[in-house]
C-alpha atoms as a PDB file:
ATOM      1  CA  UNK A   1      -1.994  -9.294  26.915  1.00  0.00           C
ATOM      2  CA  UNK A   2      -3.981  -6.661  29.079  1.00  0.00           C
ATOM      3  CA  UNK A   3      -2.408  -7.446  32.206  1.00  0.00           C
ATOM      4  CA  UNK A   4      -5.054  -5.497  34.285  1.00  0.00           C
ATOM      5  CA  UNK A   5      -7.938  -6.971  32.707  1.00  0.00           C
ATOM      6  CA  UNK A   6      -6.375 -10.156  32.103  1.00  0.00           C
ATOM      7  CA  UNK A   7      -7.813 -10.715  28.255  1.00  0.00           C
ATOM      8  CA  UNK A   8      -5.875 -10.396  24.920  1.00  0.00           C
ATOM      9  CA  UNK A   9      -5.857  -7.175  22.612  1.00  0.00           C
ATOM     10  CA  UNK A  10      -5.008  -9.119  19.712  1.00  0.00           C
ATOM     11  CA  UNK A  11      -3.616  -5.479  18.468  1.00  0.00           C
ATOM     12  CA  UNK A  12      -1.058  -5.260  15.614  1.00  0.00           C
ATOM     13  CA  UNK A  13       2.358  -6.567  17.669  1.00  0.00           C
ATOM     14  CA  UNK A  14       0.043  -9.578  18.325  1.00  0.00           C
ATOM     15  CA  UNK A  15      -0.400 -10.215  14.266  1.00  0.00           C
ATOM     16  CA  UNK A  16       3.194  -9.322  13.809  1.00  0.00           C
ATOM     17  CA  UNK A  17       4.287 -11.511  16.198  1.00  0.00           C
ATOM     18  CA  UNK A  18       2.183 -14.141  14.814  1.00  0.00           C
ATOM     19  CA  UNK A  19       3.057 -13.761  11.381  1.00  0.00           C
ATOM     20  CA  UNK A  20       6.973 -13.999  12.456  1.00  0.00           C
ATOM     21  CA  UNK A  21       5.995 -17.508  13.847  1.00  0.00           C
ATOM     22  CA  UNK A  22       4.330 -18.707  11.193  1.00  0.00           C
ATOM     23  CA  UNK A  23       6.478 -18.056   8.663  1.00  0.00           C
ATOM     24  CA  UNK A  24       9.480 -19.398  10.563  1.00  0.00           C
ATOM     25  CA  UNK A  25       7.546 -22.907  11.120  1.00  0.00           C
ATOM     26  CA  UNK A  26       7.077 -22.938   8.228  1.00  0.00           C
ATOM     27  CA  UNK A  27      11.021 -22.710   7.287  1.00  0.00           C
ATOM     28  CA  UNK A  28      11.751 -25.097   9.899  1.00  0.00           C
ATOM     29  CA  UNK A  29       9.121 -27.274   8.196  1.00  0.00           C
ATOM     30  CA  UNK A  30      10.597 -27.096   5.163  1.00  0.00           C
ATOM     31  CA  UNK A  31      14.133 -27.569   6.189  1.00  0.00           C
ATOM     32  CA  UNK A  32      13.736 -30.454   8.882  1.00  0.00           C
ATOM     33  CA  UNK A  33      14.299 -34.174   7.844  1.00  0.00           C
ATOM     34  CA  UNK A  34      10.673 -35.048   8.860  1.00  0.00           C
ATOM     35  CA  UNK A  35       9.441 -32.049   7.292  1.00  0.00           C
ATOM     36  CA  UNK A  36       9.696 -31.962   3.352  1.00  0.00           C
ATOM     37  CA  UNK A  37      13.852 -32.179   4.024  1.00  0.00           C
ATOM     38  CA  UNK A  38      14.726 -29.557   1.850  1.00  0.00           C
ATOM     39  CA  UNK A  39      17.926 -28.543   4.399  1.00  0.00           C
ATOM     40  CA  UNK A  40      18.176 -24.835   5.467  1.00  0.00           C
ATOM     41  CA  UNK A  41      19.192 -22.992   1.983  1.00  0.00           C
ATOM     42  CA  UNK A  42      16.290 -24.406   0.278  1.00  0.00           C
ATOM     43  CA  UNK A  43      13.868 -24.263   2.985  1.00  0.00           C
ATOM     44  CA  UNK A  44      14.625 -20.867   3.147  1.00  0.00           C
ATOM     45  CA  UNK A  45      14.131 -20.016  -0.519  1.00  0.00           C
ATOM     46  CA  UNK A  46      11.013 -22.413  -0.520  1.00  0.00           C
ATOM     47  CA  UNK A  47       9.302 -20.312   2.221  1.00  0.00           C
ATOM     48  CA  UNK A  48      10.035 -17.511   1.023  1.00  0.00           C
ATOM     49  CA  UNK A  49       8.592 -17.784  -2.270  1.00  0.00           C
ATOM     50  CA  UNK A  50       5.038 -19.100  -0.133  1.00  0.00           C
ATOM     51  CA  UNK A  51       5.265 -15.685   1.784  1.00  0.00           C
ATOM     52  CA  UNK A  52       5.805 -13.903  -1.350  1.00  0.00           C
ATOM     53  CA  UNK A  53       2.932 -15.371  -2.869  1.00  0.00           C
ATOM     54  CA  UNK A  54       1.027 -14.654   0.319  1.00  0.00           C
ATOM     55  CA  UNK A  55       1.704 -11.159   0.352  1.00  0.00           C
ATOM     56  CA  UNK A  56       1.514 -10.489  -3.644  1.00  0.00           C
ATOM     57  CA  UNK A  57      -2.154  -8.967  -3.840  1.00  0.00           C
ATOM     58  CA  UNK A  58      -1.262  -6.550  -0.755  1.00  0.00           C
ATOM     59  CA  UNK A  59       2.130  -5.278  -2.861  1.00  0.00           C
ATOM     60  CA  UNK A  60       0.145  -5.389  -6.332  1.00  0.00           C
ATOM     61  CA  UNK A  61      -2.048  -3.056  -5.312  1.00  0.00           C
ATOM     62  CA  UNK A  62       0.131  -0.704  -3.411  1.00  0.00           C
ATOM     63  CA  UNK A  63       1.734  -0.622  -6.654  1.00  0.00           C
ATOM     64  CA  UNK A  64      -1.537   0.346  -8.707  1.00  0.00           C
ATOM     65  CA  UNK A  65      -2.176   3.072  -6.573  1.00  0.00           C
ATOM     66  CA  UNK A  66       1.518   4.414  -6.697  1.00  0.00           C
ATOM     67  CA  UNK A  67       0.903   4.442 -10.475  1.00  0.00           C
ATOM     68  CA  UNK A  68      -1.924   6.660  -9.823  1.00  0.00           C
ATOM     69  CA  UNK A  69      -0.810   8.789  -7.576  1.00  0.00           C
ATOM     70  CA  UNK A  70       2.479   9.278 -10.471  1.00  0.00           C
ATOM     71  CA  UNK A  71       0.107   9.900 -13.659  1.00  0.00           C
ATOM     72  CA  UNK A  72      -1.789  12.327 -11.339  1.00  0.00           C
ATOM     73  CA  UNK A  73       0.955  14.685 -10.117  1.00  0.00           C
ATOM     74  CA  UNK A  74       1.081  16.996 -13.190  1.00  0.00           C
ATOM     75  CA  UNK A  75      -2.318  17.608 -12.745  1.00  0.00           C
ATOM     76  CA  UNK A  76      -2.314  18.577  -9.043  1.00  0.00           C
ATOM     77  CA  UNK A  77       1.241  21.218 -10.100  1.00  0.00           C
ATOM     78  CA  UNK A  78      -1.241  22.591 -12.839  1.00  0.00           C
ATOM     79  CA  UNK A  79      -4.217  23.090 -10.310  1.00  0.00           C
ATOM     80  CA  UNK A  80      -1.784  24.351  -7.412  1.00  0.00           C
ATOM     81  CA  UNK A  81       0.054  26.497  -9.726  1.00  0.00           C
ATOM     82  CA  UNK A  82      -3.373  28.252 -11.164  1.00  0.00           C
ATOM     83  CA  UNK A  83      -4.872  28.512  -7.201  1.00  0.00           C
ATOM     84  CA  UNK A  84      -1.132  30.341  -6.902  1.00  0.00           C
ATOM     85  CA  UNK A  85      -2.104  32.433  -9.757  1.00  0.00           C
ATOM     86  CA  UNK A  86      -5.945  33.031  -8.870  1.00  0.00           C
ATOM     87  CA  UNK A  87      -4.605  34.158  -4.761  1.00  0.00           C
ATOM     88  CA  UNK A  88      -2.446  36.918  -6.257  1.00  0.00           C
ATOM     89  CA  UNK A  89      -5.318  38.080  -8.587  1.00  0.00           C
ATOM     90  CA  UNK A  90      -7.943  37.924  -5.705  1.00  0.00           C
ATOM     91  CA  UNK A  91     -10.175  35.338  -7.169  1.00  0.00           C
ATOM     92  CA  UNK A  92     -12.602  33.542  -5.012  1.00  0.00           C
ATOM     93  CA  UNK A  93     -12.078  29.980  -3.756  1.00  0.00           C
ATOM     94  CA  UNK A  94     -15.584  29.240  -5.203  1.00  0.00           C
ATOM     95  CA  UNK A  95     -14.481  29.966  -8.592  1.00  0.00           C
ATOM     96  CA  UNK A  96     -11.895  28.743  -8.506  1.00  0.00           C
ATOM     97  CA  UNK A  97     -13.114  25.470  -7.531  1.00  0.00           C
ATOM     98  CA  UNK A  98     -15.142  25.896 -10.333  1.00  0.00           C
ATOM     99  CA  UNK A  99     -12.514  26.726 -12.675  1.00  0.00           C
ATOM    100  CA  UNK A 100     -10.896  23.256 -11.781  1.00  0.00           C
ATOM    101  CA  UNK A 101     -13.725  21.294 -11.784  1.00  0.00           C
ATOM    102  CA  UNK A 102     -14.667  22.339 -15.954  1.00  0.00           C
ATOM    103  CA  UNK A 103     -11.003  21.753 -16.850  1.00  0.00           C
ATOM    104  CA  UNK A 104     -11.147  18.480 -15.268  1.00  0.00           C
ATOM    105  CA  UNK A 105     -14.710  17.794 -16.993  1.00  0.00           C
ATOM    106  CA  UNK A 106     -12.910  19.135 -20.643  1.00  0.00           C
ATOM    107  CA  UNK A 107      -9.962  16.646 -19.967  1.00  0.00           C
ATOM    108  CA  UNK A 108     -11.775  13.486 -19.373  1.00  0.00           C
ATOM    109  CA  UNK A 109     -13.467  14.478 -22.301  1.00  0.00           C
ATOM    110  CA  UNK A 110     -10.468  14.402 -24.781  1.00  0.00           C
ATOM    111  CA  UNK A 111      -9.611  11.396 -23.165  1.00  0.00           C
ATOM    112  CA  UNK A 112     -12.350   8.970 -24.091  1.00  0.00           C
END
């Protein structure tokens, strides 16, 4: 809360905070005899497979782009080891971008 203004932020502690009760009704829920009665172990295990599932398409794609970032790491130690190699011969940032850009252009190329 903004305590001089008196209104909400909703910033990101807010959401947190939120999310923490949420998902902890939810175990209760699951756990309590006039819930679904599941008792404590397999509340637990049953909520936590529904905040799994919630949060699946969030960690599936953090894992796509790790994926990328790992298939293109040789190819950024190739281009910093030639603009290593192009700075001790005194060759010009603009050809070297150029330089990159054609060997990028010749490798997509082979690819397809």
């Amino acid at each position: 809360m903004n305590l001089p203004t008196g209104q909400s932020t909703y910033g990101m502690w807010e959401f947190i905070n939120y999310l923490d009760e949420s998902f902890y009704d939810l175990w209760l829920l699951c756990a309590e005899p006039s819930g679904l009665g599941m008792g404590l172990g397999a509340g637990l295990m049953f909520s936590s497979m529904i905040t799994r599932a919630f949060f699946s398409p969030v960690i599936i794609y953090s894992q796509m782009i790790g994926i990328k970032m790992k298939l293109l790491h040789p190819d950024n130690e190739e281009i910093q080891a030639s603009m290593r190699r192009y700075s001790m011969q005194g060759v010009s940032t603009q050809s070297l971008n150029n330089h990159c850009r054609i060997v990028k252009q010749q490798r997509w190329k082979g690819k397809k």
